[in-house]
Protein backbone atom coordinates (compact mmCIF):
# COMPACT_ATOMS: atom_id res chain seq x y z
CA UNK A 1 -14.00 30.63 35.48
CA UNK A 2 -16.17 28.26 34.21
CA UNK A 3 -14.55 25.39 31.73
CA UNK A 4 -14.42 25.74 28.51
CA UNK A 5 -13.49 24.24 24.82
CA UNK A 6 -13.22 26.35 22.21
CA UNK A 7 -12.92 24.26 18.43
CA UNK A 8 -11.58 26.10 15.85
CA UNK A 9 -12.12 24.58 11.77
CA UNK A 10 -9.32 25.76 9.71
CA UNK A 11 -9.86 26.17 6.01
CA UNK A 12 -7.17 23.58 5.19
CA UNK A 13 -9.78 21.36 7.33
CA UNK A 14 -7.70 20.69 10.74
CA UNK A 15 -9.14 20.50 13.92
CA UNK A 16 -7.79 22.81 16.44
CA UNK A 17 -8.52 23.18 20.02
CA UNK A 18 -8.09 24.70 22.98
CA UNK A 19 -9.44 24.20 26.56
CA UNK A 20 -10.30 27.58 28.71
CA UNK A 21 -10.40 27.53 32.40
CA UNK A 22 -8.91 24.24 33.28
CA UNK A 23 -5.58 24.85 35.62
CA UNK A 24 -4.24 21.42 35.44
CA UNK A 25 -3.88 18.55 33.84
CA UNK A 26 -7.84 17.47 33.45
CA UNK A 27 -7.54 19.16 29.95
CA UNK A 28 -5.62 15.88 28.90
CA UNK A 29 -8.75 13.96 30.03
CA UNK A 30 -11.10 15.63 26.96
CA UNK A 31 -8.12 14.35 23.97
CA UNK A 32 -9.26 10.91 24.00
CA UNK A 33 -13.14 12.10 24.11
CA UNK A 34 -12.38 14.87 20.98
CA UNK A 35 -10.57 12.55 19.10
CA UNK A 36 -13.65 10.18 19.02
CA UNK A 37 -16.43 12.67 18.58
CA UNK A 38 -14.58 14.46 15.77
CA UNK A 39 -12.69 11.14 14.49
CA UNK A 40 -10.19 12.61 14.57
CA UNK A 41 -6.41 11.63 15.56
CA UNK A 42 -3.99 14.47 17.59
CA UNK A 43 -1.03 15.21 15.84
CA UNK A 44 0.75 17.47 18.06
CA UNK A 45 -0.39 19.09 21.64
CA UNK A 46 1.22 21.67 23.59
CA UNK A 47 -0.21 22.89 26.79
CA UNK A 48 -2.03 26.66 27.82
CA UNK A 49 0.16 29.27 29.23
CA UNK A 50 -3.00 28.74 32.22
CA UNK A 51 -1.54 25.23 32.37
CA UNK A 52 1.87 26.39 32.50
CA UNK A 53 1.32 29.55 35.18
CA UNK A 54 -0.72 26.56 37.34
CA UNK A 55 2.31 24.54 37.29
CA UNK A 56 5.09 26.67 38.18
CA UNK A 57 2.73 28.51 41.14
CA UNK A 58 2.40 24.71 42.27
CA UNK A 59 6.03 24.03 42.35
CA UNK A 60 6.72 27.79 43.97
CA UNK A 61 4.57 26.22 46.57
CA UNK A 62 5.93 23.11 46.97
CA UNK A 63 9.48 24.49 47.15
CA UNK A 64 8.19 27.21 50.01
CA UNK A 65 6.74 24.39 52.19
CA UNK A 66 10.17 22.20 52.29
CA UNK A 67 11.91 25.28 53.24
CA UNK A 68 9.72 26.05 56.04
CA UNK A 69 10.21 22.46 57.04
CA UNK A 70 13.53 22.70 57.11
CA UNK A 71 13.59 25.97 58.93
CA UNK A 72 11.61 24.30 62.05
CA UNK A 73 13.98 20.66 61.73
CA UNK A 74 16.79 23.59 61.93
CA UNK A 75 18.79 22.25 59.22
């Protein structure tokens, strides 16, 4: 999927966006670079359900691999 932000305007004039197609945490690199081009500051941030699904399949992974390895030390 090819990265994405989408900006959204509301009418009470805040600044709202959202990044599409980024699975980890490079979205926090493009804050710093929104907050100057829209001089703007970030008042709160909460991450993508992508972000979130990325994580836990990471840590699923991670927990799979130190069982195997503790299958072959036979432990």
């Amino acid at each position: 999927m090819k990265k994405k932000i989408r900006l959204e305007i509301t009418a009470a004039g805040e600044i709202r966006a959202k990044t599409i197609g980024m699975n980890d945490e490079e979205c926090l690199d493009y804050v710093e670079i929104l907050e100057e081009l829209l001089d703007a500051e970030t008042i709160d941030s909460t991450f993508t359900e992508e972000f979130l699904r990325a994580q836990q399949h990471q840590y699923q992974e991670e927990q799979t691999e130190v069982k195997q390895q503790t299958e072959v030390k036979g432990e």
